[in-house]
PDB file of N, CA and C in Angstrom:
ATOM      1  N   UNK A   1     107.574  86.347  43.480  1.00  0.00           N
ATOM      2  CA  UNK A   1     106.741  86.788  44.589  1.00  0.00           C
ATOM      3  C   UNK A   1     106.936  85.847  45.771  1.00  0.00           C
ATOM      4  N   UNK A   2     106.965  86.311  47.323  1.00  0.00           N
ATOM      5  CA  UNK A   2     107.425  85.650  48.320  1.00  0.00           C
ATOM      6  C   UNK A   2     106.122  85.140  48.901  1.00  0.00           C
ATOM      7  N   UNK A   3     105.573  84.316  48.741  1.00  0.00           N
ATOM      8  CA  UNK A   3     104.529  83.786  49.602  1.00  0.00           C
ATOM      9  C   UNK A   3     104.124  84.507  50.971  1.00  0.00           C
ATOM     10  N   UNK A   4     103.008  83.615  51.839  1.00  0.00           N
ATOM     11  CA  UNK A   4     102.851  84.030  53.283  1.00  0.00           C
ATOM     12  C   UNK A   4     103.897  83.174  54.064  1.00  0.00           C
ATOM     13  N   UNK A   5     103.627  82.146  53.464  1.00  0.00           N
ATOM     14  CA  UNK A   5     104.867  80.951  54.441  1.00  0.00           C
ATOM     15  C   UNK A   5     106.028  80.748  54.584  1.00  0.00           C
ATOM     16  N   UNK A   6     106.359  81.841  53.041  1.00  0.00           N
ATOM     17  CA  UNK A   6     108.153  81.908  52.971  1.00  0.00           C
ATOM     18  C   UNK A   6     108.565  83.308  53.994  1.00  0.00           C
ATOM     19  N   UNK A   7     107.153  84.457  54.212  1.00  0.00           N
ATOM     20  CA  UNK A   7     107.730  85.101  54.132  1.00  0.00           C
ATOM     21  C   UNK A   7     107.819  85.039  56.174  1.00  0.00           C
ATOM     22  N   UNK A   8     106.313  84.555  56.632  1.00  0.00           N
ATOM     23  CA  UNK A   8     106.628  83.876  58.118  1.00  0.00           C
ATOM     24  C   UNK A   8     108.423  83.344  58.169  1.00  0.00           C
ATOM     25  N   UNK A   9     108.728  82.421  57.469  1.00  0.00           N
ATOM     26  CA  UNK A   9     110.128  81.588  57.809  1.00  0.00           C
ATOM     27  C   UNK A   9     111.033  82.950  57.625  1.00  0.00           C
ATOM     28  N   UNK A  10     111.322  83.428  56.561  1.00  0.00           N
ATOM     29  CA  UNK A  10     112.210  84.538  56.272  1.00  0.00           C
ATOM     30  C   UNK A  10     112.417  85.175  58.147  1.00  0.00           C
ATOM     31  N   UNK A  11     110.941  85.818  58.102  1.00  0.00           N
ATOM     32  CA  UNK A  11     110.730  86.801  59.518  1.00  0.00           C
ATOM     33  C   UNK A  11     111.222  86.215  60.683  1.00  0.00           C
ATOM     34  N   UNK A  12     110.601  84.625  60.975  1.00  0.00           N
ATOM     35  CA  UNK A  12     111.119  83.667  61.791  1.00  0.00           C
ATOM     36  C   UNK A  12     112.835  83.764  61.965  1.00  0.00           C
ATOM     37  N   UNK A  13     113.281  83.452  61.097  1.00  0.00           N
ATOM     38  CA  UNK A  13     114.474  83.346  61.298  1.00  0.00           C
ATOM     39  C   UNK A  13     115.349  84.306  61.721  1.00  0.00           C
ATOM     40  N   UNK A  14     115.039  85.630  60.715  1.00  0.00           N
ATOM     41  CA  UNK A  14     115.712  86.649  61.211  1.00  0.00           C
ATOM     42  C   UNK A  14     115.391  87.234  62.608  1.00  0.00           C
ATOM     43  N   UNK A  15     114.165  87.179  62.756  1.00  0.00           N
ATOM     44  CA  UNK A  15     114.230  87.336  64.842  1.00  0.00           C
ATOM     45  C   UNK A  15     115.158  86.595  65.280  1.00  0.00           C
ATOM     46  N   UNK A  16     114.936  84.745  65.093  1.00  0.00           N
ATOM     47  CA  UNK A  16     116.212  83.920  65.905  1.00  0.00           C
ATOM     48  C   UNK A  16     117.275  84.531  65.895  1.00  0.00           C
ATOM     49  N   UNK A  17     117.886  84.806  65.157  1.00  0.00           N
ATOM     50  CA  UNK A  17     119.477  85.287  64.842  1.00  0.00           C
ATOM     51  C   UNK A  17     119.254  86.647  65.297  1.00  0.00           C
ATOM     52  N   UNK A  18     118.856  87.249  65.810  1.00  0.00           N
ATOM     53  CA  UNK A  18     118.609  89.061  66.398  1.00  0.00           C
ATOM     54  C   UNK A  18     118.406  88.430  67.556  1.00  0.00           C
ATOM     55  N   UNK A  19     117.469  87.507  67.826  1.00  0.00           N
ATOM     56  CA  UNK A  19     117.239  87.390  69.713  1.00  0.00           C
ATOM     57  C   UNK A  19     118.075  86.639  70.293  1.00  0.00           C
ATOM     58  N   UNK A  20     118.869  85.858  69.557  1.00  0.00           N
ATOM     59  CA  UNK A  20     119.747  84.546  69.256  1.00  0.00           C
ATOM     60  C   UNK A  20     119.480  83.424  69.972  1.00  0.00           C
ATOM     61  N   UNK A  21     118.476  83.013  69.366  1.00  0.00           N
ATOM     62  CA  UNK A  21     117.619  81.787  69.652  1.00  0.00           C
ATOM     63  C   UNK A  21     118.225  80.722  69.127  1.00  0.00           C
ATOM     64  N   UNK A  22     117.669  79.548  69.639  1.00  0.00           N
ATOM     65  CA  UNK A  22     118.137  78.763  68.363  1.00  0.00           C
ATOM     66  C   UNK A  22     117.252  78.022  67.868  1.00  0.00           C
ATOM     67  N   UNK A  23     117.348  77.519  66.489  1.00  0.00           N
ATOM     68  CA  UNK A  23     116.341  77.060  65.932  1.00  0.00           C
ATOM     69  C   UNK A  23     114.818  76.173  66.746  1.00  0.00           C
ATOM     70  N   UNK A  24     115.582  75.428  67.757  1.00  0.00           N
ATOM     71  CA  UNK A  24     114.692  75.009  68.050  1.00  0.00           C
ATOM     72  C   UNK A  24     113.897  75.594  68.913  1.00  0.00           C
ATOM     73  N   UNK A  25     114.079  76.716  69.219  1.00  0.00           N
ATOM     74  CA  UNK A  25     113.230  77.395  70.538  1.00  0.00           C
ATOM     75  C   UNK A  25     112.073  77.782  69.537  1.00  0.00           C
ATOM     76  N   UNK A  26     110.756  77.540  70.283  1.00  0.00           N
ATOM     77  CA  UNK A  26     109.625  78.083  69.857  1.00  0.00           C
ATOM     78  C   UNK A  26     109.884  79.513  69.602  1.00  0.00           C
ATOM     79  N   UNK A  27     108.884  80.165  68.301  1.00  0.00           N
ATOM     80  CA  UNK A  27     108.408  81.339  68.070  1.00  0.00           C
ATOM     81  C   UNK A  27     107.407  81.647  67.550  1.00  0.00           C
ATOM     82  N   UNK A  28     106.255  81.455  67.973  1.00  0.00           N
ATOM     83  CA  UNK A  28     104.847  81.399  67.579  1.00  0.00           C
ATOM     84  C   UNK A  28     104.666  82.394  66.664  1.00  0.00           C
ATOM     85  N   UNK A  29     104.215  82.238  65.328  1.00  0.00           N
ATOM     86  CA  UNK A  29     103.801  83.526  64.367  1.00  0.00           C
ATOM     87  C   UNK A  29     103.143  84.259  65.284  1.00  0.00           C
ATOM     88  N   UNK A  30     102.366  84.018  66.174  1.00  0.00           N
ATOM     89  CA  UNK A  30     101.329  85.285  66.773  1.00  0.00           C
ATOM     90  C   UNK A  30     101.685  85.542  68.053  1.00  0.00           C
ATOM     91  N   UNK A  31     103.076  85.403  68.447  1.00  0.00           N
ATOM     92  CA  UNK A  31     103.417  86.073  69.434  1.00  0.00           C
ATOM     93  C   UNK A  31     103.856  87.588  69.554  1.00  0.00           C
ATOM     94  N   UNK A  32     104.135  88.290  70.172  1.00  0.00           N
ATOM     95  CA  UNK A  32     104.121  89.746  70.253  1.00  0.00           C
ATOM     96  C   UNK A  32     105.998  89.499  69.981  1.00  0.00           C
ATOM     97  N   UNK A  33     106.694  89.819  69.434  1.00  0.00           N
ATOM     98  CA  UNK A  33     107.926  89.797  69.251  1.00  0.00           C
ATOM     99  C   UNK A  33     108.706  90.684  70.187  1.00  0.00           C
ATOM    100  N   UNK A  34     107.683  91.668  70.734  1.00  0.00           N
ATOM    101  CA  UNK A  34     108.435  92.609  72.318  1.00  0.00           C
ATOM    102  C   UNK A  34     108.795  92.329  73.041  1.00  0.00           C
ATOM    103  N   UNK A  35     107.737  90.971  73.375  1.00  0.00           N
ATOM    104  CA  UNK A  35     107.424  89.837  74.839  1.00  0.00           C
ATOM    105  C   UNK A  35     108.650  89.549  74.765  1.00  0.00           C
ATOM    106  N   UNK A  36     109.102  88.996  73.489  1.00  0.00           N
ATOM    107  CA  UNK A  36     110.255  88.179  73.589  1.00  0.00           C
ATOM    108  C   UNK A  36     111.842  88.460  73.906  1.00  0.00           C
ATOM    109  N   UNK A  37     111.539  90.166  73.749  1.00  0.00           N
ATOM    110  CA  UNK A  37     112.495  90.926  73.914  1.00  0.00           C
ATOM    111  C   UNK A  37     113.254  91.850  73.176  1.00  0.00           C
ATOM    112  N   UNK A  38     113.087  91.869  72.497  1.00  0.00           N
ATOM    113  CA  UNK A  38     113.059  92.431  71.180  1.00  0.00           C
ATOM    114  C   UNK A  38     113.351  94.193  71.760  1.00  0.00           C
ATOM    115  N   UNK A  39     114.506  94.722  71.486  1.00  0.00           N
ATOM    116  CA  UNK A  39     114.832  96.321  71.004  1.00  0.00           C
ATOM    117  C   UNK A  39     114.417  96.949  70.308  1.00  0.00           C
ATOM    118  N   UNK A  40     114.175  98.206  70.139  1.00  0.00           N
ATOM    119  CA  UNK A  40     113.940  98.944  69.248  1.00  0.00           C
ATOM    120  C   UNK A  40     114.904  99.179  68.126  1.00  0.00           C
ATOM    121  N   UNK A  41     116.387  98.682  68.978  1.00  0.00           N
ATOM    122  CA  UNK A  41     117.608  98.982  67.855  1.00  0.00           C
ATOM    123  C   UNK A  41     117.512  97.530  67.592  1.00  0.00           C
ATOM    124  N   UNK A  42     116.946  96.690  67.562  1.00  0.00           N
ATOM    125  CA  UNK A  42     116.781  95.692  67.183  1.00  0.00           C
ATOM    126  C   UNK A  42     116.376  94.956  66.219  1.00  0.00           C
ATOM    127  N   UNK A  43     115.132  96.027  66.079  1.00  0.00           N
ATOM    128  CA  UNK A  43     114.296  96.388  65.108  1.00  0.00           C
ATOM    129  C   UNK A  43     114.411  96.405  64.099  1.00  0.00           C
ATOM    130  N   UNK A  44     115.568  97.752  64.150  1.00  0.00           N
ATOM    131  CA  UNK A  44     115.830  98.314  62.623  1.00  0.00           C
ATOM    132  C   UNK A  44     117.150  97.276  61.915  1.00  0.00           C
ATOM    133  N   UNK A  45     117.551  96.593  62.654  1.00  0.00           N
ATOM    134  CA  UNK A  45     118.424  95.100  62.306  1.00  0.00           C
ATOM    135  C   UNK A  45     117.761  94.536  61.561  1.00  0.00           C
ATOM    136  N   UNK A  46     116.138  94.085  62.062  1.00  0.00           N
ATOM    137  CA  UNK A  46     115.690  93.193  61.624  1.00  0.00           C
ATOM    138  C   UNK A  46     114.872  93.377  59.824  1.00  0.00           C
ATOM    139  N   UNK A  47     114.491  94.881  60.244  1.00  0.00           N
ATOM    140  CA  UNK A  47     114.130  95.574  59.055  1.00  0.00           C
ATOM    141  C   UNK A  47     115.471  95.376  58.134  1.00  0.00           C
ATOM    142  N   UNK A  48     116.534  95.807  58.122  1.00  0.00           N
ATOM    143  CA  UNK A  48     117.651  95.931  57.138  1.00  0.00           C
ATOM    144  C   UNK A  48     118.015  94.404  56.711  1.00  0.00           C
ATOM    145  N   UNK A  49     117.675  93.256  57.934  1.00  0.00           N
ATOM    146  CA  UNK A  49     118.342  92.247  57.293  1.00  0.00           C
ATOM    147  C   UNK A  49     116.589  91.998  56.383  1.00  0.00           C
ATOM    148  N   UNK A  50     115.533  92.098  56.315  1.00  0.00           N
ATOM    149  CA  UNK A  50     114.322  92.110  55.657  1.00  0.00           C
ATOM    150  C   UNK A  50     114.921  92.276  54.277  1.00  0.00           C
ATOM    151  N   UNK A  51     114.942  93.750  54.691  1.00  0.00           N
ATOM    152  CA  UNK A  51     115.095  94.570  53.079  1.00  0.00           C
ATOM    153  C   UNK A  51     116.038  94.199  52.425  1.00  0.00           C
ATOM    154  N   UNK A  52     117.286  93.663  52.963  1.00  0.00           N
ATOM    155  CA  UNK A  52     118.245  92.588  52.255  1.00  0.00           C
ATOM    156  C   UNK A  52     117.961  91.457  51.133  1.00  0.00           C
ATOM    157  N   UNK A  53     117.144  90.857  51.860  1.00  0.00           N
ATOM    158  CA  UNK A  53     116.605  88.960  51.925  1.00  0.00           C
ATOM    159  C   UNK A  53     115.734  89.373  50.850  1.00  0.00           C
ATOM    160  N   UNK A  54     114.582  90.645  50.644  1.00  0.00           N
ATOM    161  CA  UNK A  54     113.270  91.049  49.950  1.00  0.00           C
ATOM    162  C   UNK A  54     113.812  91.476  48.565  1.00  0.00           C
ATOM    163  N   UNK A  55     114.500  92.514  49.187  1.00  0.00           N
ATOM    164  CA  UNK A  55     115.488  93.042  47.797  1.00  0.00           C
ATOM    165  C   UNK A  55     114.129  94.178  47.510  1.00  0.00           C
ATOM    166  N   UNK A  56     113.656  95.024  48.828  1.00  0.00           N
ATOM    167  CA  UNK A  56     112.809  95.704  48.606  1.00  0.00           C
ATOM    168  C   UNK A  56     112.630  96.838  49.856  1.00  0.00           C
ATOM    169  N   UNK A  57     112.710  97.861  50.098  1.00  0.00           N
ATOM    170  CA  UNK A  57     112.505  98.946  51.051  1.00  0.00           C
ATOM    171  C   UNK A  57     111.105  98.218  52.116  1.00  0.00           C
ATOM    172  N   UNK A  58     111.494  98.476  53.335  1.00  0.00           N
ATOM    173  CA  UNK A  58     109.814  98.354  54.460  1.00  0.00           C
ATOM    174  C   UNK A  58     109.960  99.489  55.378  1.00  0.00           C
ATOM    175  N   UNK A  59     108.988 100.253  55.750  1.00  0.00           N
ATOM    176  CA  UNK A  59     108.756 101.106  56.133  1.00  0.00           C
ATOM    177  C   UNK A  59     109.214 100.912  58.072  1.00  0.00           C
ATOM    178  N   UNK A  60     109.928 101.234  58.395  1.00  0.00           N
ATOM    179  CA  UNK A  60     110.054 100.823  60.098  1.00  0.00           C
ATOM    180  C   UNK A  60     108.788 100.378  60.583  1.00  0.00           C
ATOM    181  N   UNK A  61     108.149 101.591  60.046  1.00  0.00           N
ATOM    182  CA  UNK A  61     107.069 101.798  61.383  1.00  0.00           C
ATOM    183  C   UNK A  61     106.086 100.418  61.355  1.00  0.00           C
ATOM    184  N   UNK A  62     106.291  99.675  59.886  1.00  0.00           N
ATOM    185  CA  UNK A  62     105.377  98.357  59.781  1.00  0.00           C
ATOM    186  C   UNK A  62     106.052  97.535  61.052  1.00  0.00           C
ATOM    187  N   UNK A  63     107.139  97.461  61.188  1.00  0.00           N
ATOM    188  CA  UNK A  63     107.884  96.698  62.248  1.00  0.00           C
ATOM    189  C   UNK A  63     106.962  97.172  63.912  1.00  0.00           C
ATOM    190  N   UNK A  64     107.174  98.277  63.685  1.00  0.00           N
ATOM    191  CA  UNK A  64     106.596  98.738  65.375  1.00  0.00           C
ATOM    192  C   UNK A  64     104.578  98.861  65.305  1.00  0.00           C
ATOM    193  N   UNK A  65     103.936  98.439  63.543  1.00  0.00           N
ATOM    194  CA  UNK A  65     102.905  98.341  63.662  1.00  0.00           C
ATOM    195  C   UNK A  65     102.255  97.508  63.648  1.00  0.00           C
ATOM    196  N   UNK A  66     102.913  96.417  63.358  1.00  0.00           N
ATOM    197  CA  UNK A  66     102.658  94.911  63.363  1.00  0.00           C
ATOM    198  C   UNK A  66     103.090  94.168  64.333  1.00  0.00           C
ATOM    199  N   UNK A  67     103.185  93.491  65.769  1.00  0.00           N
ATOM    200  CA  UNK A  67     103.816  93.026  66.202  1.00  0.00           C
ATOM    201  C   UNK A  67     104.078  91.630  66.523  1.00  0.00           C
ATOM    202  N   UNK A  68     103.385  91.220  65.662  1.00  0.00           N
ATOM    203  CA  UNK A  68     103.586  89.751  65.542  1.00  0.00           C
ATOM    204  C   UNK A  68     104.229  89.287  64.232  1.00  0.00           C
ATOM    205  N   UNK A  69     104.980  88.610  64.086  1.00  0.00           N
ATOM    206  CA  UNK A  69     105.402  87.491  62.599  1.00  0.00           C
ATOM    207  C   UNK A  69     104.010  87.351  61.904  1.00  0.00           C
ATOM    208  N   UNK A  70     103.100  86.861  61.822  1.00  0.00           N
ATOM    209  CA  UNK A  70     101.955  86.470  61.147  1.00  0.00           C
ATOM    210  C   UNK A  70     101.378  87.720  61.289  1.00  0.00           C
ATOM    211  N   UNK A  71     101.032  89.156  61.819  1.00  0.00           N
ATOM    212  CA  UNK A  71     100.789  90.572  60.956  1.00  0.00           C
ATOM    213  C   UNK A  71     101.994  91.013  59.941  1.00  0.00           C
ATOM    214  N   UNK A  72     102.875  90.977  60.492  1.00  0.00           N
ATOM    215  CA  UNK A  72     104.250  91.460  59.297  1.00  0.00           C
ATOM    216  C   UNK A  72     104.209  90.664  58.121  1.00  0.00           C
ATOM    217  N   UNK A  73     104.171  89.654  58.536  1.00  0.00           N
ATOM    218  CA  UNK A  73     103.761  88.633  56.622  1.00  0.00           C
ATOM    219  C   UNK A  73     102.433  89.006  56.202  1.00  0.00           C
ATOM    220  N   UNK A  74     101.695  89.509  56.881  1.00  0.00           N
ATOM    221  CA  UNK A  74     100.353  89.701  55.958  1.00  0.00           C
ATOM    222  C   UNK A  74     100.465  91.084  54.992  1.00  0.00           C
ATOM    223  N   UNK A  75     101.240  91.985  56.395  1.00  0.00           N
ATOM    224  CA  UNK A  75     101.685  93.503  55.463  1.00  0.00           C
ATOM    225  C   UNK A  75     102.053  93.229  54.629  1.00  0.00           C
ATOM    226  N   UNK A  76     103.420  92.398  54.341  1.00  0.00           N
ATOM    227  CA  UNK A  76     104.139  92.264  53.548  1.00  0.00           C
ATOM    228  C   UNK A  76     103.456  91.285  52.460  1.00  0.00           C
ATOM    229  N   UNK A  77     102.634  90.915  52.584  1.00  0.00           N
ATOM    230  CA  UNK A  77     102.364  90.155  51.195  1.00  0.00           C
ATOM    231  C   UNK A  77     101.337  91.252  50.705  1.00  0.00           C
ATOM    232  N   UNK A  78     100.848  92.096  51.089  1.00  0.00           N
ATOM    233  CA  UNK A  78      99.616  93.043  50.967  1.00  0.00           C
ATOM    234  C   UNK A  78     100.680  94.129  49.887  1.00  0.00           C
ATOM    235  N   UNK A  79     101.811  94.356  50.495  1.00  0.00           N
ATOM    236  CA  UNK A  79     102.577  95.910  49.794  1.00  0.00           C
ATOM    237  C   UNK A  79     102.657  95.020  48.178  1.00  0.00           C
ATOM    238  N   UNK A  80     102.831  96.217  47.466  1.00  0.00           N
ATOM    239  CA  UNK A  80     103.467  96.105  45.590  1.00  0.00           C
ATOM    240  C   UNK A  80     104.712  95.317  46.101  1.00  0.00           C
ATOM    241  N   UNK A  81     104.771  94.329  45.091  1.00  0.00           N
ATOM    242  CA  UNK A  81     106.261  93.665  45.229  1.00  0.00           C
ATOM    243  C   UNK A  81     107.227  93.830  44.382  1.00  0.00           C
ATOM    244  N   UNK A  82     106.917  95.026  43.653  1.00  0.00           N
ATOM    245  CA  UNK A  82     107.971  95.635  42.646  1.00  0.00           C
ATOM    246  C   UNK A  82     109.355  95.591  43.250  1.00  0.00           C
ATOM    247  N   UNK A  83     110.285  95.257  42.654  1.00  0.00           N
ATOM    248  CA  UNK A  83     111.728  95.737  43.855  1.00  0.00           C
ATOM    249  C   UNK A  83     112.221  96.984  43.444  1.00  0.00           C
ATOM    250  N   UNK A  84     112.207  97.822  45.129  1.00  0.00           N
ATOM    251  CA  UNK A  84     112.998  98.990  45.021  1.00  0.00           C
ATOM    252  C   UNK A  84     114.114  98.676  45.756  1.00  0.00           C
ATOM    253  N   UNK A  85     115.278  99.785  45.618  1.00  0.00           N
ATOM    254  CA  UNK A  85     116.325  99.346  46.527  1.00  0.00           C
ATOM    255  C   UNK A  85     116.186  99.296  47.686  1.00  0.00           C
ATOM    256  N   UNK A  86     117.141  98.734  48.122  1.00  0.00           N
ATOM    257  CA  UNK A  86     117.270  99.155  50.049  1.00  0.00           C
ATOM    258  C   UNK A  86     117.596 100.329  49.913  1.00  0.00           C
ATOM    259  N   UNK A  87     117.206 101.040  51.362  1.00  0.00           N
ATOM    260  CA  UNK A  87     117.145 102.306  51.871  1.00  0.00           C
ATOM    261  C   UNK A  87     118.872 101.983  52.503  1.00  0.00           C
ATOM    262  N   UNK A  88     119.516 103.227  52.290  1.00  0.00           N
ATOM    263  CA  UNK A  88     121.017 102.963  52.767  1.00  0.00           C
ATOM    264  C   UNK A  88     120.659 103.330  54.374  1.00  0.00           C
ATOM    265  N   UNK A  89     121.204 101.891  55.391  1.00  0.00           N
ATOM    266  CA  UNK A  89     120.650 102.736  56.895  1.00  0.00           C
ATOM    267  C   UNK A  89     121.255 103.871  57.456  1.00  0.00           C
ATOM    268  N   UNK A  90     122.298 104.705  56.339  1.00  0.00           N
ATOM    269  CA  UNK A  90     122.532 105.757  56.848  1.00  0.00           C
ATOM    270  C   UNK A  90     121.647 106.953  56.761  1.00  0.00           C
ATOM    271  N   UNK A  91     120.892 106.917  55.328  1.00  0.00           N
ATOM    272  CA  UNK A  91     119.369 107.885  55.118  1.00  0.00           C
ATOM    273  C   UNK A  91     118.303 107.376  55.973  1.00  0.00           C
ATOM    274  N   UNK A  92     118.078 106.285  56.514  1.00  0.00           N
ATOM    275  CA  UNK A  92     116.743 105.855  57.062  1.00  0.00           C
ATOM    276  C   UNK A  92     116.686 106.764  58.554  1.00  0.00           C
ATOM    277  N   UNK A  93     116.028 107.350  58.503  1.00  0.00           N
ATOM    278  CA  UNK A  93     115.376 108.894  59.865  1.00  0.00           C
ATOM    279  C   UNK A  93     114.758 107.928  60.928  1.00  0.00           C
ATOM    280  N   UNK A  94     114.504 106.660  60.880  1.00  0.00           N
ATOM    281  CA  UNK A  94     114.073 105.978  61.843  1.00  0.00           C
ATOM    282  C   UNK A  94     115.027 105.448  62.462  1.00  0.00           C
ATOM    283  N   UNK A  95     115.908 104.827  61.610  1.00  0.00           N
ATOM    284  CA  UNK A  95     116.958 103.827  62.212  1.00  0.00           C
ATOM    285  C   UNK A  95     118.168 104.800  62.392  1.00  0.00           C
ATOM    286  N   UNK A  96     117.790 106.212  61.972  1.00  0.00           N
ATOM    287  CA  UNK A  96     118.792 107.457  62.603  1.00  0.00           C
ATOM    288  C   UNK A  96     118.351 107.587  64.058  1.00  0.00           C
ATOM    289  N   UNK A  97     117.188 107.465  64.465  1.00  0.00           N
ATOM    290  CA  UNK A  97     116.607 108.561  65.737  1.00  0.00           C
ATOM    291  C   UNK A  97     116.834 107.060  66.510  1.00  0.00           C
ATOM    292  N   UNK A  98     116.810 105.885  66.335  1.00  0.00           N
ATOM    293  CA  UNK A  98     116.407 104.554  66.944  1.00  0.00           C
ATOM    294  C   UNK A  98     118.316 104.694  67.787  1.00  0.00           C
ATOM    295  N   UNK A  99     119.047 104.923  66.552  1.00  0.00           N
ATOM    296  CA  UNK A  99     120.285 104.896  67.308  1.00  0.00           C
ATOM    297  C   UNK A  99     120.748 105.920  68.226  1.00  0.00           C
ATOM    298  N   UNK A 100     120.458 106.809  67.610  1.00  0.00           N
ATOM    299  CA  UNK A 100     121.229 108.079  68.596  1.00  0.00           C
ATOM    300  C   UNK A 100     120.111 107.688  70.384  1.00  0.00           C
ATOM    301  N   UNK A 101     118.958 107.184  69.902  1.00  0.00           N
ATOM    302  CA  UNK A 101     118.353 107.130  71.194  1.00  0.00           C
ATOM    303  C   UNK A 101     119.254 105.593  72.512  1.00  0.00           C
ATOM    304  N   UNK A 102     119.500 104.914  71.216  1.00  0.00           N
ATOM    305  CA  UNK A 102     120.402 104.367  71.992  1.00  0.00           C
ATOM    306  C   UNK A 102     121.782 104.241  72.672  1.00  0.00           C
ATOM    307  N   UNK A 103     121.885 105.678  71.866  1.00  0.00           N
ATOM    308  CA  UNK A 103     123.471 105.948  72.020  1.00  0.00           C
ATOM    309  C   UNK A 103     123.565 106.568  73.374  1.00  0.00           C
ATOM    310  N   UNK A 104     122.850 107.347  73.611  1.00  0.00           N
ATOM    311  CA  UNK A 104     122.813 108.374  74.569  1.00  0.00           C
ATOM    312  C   UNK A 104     123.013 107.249  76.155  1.00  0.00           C
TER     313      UNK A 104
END
């Protein structure tokens, strides 16, 4: 089971490397992760590298319903931590509509 604090660092990090920060730049758990700049196709990066690291499916929309690091670790310690697979991002209907919207 992934803690709250592993799972803050996990989240932490994978924003840095999506916003390409570097370690040392501040990222406040309770900052709005939009502020910071953050895409929508960005998003679903951050979700897939998640569901990677978790070794467990997350729903997009927790990403666009949580918007801080410290709500997303709380979801996430709240869901069953059974492991299911990753969602292949070619079936995921979010991270389908997220791209074509960016494609256009």
């Amino acid at each position: 089971m992934t803690g709250r604090a592993e799972l803050i660092d996990l989240i932490t990090d994978r924003l840095r490397t999506v916003l390409l920060m570097t370690p040392d730049e501040d990222l406040p758990p309770d900052r709005n992760y939009f502020e910071l700049g953050l895409t929508s196709l960005q998003v679903i990066e951050v979700k897939e590298d998640l569901e990677a690291s978790l070794g467990r499916r997350i729903d997009a929309a927790a990403l666009y319903g949580r918007l801080t690091v410290a709500d997303l670790a709380d979801h996430l310690c709240e869901q069953p931590t059974a492991t299911a697979p990753a969602v292949d991002p070619r079936k995921d209907l979010a991270a389908q509509l997220v791209r074509r919207l960016h494609s256009r």
